[in-house]
Protein backbone atom coordinates (compact mmCIF):
# COMPACT_ATOMS: atom_id res chain seq x y z
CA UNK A 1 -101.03 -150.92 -42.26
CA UNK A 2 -98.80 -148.42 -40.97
CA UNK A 3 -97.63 -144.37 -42.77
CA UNK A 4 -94.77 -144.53 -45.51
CA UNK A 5 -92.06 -143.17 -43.62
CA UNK A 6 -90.81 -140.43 -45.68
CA UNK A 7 -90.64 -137.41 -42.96
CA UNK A 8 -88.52 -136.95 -39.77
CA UNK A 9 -91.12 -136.28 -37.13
CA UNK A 10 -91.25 -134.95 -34.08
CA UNK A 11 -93.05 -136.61 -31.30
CA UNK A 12 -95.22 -133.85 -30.22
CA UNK A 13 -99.45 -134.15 -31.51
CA UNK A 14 -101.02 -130.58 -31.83
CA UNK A 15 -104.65 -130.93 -31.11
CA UNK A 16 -105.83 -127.60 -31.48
CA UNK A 17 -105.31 -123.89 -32.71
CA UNK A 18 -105.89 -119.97 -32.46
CA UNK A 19 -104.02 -117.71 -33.72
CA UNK A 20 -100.04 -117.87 -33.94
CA UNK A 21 -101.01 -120.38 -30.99
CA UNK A 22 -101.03 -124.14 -31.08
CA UNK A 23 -101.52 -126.94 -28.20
CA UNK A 24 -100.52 -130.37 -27.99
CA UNK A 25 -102.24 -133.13 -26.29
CA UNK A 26 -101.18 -132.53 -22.82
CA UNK A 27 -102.52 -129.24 -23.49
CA UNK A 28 -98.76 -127.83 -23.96
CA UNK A 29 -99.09 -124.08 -25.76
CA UNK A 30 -96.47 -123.87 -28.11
CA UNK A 31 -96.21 -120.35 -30.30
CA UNK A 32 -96.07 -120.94 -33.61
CA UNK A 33 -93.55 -119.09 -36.12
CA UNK A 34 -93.48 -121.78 -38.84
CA UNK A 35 -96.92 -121.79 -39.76
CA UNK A 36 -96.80 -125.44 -41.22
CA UNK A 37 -93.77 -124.53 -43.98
CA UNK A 38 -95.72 -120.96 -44.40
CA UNK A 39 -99.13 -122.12 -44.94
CA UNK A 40 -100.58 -119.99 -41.93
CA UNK A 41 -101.10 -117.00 -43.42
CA UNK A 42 -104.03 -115.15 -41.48
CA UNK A 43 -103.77 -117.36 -38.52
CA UNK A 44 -105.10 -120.63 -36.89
CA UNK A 45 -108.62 -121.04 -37.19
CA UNK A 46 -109.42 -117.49 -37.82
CA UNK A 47 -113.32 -116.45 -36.95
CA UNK A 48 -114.48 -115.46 -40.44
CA UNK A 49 -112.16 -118.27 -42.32
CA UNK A 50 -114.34 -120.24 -40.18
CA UNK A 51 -117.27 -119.27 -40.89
CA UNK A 52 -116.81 -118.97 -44.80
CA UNK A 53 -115.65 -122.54 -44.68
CA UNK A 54 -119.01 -123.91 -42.52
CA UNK A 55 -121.34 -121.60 -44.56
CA UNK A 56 -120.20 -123.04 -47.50
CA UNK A 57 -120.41 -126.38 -46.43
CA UNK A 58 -123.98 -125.86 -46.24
CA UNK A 59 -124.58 -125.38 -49.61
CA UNK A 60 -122.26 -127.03 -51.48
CA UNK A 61 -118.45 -128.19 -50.94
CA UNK A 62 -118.02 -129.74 -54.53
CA UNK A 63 -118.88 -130.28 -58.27
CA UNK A 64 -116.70 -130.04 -61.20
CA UNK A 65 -115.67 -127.75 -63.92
CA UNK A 66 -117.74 -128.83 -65.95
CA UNK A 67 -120.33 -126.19 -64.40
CA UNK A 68 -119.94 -122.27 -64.02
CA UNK A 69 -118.57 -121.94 -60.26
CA UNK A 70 -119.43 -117.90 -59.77
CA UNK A 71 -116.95 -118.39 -56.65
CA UNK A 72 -113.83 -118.91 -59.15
CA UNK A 73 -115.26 -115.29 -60.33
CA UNK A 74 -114.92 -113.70 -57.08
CA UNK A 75 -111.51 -115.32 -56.15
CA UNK A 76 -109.95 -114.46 -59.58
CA UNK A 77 -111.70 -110.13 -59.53
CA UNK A 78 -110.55 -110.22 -55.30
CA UNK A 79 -106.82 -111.61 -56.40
CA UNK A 80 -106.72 -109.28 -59.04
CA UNK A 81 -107.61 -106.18 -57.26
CA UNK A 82 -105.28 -107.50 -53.90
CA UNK A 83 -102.40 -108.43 -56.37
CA UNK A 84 -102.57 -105.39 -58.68
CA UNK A 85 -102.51 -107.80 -61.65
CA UNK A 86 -106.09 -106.69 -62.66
CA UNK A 87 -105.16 -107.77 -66.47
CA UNK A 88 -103.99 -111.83 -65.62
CA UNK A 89 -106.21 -114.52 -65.60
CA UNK A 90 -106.39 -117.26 -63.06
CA UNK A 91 -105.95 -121.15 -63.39
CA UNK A 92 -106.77 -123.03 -60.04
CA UNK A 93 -105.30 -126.24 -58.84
CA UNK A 94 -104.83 -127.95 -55.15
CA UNK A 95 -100.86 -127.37 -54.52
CA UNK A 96 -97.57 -125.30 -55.42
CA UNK A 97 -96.29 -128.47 -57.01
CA UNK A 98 -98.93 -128.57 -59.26
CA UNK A 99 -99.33 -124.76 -59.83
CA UNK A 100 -95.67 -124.82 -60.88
CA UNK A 101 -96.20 -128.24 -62.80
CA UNK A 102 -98.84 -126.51 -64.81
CA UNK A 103 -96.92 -123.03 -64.99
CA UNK A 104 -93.96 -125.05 -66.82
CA UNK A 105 -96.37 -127.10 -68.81
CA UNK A 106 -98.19 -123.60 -70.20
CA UNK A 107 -94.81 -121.70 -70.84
CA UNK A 108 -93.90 -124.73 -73.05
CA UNK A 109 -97.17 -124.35 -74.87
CA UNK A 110 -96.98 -121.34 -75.21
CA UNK A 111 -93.08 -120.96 -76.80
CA UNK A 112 -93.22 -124.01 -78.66
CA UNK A 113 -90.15 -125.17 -76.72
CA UNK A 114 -89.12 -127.52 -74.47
CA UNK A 115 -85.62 -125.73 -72.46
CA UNK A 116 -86.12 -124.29 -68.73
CA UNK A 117 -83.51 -122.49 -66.46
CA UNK A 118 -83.76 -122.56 -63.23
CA UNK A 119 -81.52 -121.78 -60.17
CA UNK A 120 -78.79 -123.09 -58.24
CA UNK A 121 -80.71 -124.05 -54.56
CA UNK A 122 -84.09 -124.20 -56.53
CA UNK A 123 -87.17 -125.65 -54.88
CA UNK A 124 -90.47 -125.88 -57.30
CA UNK A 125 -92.09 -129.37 -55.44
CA UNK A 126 -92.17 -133.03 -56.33
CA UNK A 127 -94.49 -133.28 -59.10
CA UNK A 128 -92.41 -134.68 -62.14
CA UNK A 129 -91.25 -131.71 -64.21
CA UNK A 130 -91.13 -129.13 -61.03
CA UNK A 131 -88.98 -131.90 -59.29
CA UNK A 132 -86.78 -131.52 -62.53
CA UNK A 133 -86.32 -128.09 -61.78
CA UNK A 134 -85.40 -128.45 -58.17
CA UNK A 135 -81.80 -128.45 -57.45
CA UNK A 136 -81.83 -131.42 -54.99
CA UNK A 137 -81.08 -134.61 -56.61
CA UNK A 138 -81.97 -137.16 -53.57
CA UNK A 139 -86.30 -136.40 -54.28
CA UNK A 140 -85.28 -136.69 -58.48
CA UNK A 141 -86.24 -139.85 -59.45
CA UNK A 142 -84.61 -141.68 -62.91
CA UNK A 143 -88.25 -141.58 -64.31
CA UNK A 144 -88.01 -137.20 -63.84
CA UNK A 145 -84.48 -136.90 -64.61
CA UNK A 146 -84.55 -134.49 -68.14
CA UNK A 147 -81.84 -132.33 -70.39
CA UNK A 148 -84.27 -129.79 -70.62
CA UNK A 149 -83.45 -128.04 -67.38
CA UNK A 150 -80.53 -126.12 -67.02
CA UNK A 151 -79.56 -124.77 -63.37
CA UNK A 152 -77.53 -121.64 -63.30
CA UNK A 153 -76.34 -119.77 -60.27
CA UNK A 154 -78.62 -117.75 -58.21
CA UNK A 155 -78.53 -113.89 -58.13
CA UNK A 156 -75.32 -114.29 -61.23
CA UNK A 157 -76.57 -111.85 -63.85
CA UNK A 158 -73.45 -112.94 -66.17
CA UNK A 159 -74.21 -116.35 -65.92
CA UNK A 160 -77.75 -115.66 -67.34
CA UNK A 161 -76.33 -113.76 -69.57
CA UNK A 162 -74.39 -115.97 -71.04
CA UNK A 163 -76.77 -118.89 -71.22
CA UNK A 164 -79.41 -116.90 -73.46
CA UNK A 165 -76.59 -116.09 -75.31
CA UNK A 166 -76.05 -119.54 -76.06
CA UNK A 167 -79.50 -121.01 -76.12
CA UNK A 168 -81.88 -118.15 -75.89
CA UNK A 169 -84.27 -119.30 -78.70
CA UNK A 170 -84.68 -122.78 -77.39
CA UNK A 171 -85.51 -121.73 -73.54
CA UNK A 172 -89.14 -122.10 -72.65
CA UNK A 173 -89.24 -120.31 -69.33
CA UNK A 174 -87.27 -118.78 -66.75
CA UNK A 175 -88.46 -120.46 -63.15
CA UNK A 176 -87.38 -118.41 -60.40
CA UNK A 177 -88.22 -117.83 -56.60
CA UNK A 178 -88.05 -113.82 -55.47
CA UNK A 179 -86.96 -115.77 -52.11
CA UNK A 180 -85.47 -118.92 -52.11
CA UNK A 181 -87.40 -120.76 -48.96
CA UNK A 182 -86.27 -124.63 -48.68
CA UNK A 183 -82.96 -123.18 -50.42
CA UNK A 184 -81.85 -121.25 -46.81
CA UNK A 185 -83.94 -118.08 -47.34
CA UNK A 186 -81.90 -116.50 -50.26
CA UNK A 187 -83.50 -113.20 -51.54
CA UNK A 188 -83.23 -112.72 -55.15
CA UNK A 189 -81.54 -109.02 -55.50
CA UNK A 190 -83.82 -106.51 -57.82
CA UNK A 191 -80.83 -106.30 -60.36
CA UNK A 192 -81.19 -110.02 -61.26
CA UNK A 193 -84.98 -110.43 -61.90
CA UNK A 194 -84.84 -107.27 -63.77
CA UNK A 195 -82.15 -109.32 -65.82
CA UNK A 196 -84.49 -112.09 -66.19
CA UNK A 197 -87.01 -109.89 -67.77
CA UNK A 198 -85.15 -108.26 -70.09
CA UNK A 199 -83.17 -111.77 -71.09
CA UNK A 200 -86.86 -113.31 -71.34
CA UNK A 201 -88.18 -110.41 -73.51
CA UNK A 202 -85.15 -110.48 -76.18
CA UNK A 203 -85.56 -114.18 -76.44
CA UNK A 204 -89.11 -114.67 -76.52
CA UNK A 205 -89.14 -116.89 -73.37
CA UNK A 206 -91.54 -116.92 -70.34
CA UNK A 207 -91.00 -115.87 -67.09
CA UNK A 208 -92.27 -117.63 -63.86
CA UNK A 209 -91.92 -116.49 -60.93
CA UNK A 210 -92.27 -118.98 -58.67
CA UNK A 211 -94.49 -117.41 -55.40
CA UNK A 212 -95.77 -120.22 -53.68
CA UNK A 213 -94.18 -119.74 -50.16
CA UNK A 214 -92.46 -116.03 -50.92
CA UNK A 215 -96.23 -114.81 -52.28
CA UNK A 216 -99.55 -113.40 -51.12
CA UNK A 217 -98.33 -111.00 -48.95
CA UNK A 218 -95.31 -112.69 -47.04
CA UNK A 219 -92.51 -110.32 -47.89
CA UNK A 220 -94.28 -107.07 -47.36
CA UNK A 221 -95.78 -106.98 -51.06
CA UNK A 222 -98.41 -109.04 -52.41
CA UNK A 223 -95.26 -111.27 -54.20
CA UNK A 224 -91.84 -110.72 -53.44
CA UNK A 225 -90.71 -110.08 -57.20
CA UNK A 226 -92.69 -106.93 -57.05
CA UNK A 227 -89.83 -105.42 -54.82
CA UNK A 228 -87.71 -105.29 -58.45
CA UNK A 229 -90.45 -103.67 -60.00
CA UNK A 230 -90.93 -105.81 -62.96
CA UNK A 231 -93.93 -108.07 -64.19
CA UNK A 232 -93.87 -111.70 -64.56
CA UNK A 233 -95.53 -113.83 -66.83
CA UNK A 234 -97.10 -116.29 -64.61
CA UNK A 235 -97.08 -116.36 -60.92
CA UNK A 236 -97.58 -120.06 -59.31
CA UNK A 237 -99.10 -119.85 -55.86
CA UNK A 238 -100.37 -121.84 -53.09
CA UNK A 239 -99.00 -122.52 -49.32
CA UNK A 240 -101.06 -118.92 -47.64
CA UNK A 241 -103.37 -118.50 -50.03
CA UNK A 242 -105.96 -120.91 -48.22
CA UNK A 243 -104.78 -120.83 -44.93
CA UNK A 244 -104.15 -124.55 -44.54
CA UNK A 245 -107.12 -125.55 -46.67
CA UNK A 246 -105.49 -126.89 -50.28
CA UNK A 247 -105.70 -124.83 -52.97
CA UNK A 248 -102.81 -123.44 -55.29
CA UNK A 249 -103.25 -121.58 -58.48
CA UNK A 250 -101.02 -120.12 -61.17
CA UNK A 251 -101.87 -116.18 -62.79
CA UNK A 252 -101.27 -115.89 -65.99
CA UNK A 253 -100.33 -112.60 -68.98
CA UNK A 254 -102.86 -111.76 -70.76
CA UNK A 255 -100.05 -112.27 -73.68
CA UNK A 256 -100.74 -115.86 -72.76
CA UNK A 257 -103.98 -117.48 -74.59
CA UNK A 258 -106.53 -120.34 -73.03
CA UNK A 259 -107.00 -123.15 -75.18
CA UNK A 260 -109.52 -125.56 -74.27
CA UNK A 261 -108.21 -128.60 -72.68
CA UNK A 262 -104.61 -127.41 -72.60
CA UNK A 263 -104.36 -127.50 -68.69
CA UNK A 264 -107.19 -129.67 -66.04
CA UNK A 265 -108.12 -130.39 -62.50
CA UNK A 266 -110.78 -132.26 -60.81
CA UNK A 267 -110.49 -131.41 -57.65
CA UNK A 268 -109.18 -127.44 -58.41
CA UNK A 269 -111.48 -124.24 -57.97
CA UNK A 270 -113.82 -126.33 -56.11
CA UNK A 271 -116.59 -124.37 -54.27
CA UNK A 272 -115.32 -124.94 -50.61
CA UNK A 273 -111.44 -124.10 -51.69
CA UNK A 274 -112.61 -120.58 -53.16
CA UNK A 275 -114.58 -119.85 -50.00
CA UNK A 276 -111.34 -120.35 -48.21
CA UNK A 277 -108.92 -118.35 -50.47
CA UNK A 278 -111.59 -115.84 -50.70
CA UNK A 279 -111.76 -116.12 -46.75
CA UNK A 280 -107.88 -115.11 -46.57
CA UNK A 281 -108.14 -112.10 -48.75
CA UNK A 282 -110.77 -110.86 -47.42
CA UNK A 283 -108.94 -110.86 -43.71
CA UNK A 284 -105.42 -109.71 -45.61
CA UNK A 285 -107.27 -106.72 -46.73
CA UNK A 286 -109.76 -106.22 -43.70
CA UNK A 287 -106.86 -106.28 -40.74
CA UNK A 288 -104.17 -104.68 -43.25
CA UNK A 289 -102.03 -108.23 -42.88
CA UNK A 290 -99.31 -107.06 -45.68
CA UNK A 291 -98.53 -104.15 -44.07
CA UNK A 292 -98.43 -105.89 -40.65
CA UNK A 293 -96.07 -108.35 -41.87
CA UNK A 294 -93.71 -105.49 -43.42
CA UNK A 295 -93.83 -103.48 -40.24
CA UNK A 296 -93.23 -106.68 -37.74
CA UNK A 297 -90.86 -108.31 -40.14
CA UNK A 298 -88.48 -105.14 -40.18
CA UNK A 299 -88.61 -105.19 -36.32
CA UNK A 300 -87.72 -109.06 -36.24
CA UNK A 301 -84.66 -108.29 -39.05
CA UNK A 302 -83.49 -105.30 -36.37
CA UNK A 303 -83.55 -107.18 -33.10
CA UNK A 304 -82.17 -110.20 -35.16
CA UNK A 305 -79.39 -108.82 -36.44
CA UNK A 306 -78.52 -107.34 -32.60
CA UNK A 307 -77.75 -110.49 -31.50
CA UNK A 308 -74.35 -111.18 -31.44
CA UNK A 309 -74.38 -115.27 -32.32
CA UNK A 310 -76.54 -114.76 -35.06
CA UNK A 311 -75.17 -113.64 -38.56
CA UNK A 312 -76.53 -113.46 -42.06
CA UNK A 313 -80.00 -111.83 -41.25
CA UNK A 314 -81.97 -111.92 -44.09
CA UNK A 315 -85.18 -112.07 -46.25
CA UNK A 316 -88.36 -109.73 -46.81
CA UNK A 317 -91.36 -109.38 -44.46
CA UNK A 318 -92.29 -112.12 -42.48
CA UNK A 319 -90.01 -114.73 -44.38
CA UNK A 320 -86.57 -114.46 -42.48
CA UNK A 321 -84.04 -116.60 -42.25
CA UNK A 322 -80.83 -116.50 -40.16
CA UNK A 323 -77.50 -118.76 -39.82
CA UNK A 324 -76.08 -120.05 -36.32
CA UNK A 325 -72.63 -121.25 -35.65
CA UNK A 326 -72.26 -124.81 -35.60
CA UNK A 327 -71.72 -125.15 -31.40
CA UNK A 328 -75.73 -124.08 -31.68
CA UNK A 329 -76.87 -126.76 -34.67
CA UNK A 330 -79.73 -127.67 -31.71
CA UNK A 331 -81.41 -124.27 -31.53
CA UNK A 332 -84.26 -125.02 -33.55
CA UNK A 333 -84.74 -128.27 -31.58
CA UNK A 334 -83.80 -126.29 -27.98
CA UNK A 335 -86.59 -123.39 -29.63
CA UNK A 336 -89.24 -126.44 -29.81
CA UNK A 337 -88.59 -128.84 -26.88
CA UNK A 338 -87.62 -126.00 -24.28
CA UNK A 339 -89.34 -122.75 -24.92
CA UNK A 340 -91.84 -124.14 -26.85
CA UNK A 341 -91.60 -122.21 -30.28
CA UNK A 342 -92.17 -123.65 -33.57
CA UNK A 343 -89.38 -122.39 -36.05
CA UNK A 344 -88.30 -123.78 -39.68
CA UNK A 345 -84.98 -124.78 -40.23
CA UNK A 346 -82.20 -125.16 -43.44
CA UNK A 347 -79.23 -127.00 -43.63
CA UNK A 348 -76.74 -126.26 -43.25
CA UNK A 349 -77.75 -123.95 -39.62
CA UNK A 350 -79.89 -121.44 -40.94
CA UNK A 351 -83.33 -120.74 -39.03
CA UNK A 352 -86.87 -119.72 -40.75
CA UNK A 353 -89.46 -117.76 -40.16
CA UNK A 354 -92.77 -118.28 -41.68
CA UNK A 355 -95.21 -117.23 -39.15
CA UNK A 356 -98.60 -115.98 -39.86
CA UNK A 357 -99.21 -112.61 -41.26
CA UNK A 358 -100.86 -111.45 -38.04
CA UNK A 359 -97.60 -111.93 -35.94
CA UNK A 360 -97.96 -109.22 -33.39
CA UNK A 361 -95.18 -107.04 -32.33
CA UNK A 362 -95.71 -108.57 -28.88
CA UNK A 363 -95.35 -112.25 -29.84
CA UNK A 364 -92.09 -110.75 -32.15
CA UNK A 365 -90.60 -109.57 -28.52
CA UNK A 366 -91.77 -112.19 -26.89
CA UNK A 367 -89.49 -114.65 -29.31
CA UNK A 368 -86.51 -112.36 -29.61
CA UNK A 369 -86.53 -112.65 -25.42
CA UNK A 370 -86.93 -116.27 -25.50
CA UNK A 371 -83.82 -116.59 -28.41
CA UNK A 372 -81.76 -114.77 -26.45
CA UNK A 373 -82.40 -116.84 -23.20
CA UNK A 374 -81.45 -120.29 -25.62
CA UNK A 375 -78.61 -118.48 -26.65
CA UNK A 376 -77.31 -117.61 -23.61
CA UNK A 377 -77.22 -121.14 -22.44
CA UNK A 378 -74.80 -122.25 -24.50
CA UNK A 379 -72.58 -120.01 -23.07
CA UNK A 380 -73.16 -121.12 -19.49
């Protein structure tokens, strides 16, 4: 038996972590500004993530809801407090697919009705109704194709406008990223959400924001939609908020009521995934990581935008993406093989950044130099 092949992979084996550093099996250090697709969020193998994780493990790593888990308790009160949504209530899964599966699922309960609108570039995951919402139609399947999702275009307030308009007491939800991640890094301006709120409020509808890789603390603020100063109605989560252990979750308005049996998960909330969410919190608050990733992210967006081959600088925090010209499509690759730097990348030329939280300013110099250097040889 062999893997499916379903990803393009590149032939290096990482063996070991620390940090924003990673080795490969000839013991190659590589630094590491992708973070596995923004899933490092306090760093590689941090000490107390660790140690939360083995402790844990020595008492017990799983049973099912079925029990009281006092650990969901602490996650949900330490989110809360982190989050500043004191007032929501938390619903645990293993993934952002599924948090967003389940965020759809509730909003429909909820309403009563079955429309959604999202956005032009959209990625919610792969899971059958989120895949529905995602604007790429080569991972849609027949078996998820639905009329129930509209796709408008992203950041057009007119456009969304004019669809609630038109349909406004059939939509379910609004499903939107504050930052677009597999979509090129597209920042959602404060104008627009605000739109989405008020459209959402005169119709009745719910609105998701979708915070799974532009959440828990990437942009600066604990999610990226706070930067328009408005309140969702459920935020889906996952990618940081364990550090590369699985976990996702969705937070939900207390406008929205539990019913028993109305959402599930076996495997979700288990006692050794709360010890690792409550593990990153616990260093995000402890080493001030949300204000580290503001104050190196701004730096990164400065010396970015200096460089005279790059345009289009652009994104919150430590989620920044940035276009090349076409003559340097092989940066990314050139970043990996030659200088050893793990970057994310969007077609068609754009470059991400998703490192951990706990980027120093020195490793943020220390990749501007080395950009510059594989710039500068494509000039030669």
């Amino acid at each position: 038996m062999k893997t499916f092949d379903v990803y393009p992979i590149n032939d290096i084996t990482i063996t070991h972590a620390k940090g924003t550093r990673v080795w490969d099996n000839h013991n190659n250090e590589y630094m590491d500004l992708y973070g596995g697709h923004a899933v490092i969020s306090i760093g590689h193998t941090h000490p107390h993530w660790v140690k939360r994780i083995e402790d844990q493990l020595q008492q017990i790593a799983f049973y099912s809801n079925s029990i009281r888990i006092p650990l969901q308790e602490e996650l949900a009160t330490k989110l809360g407090v982190l989050s500043g949504k004191k007032d929501f209530d938390l619903f645990l899964c293993n993934s952002g697919a599924e948090a967003n599966e389940n965020a759809l699922k509730l909003a429909s309960f909820h309403t009563g009705r079955k429309k959604i609108v999202a956005f032009r570039k959209a990625f919610h995951g792969r899971t059958s109704l989120a895949v529905a919402a995602t604007d790429n139609p080569t991972i849609v399947a027949p078996v998820n194709e639905t009329a129930h999702i509209s796709f408008l275009p992203f950041n057009n307030i007119e456009a969304l406008e004019a669809h609630f308009n038109k349909e406004g007491n059939e939509i379910a939800a609004v499903i939107v990223e504050g930052i677009q991640g597999v979509g090129g890094i597209n920042v959602a301006s404060n104008e627009f959400l605000q739109s989405i709120r008020k459209q959402c409020d005169l119709h009745g509808a719910v609105y998701i924001a979708d915070s799974v890789q532009c959440g828990y603390g990437r942009s600066g603020k604990f999610f990226s939609h706070d930067f328009a100063g408005v309140d969702a109605d459920i935020y889906s989560m996952a990618k940081g908020m364990g550090n590369g252990f699985p976990i996702g979750g969705i937070i939900i308005s207390p406008k929205i009521k539990a019913k028993h049996f109305m959402l599930g998960t076996t495997f979700g909330g288990n006692h050794l995934a709360c010890a690792a969410a409550l593990a990153v919190l616990e260093v995000i608050e402890a080493e001030s990581l949300v204000q580290n990733a503001e104050k190196v992210g701004t730096y990164l967006q400065s010396a970015l935008k200096a460089i005279p081959e790059i345009s289009g600088v652009r994104g919150y925090g430590l989620m920044i993406g940035f276009d090349v010209p076409e003559s340097h499509k092989n940066l990314k690759k050139d970043l990996l093989f030659k200088y050893k730097i793990f970057t994310g990348e969007a077609k068609p030329n754009v470059i991400r950044l998703l490192p951990s939280l706990a980027l120093t300013m020195e490793d943020a110099t220390a990749f501007i130099d080395a950009l510059k250097t594989a710039i500068a040889a494509y000039q030669q």
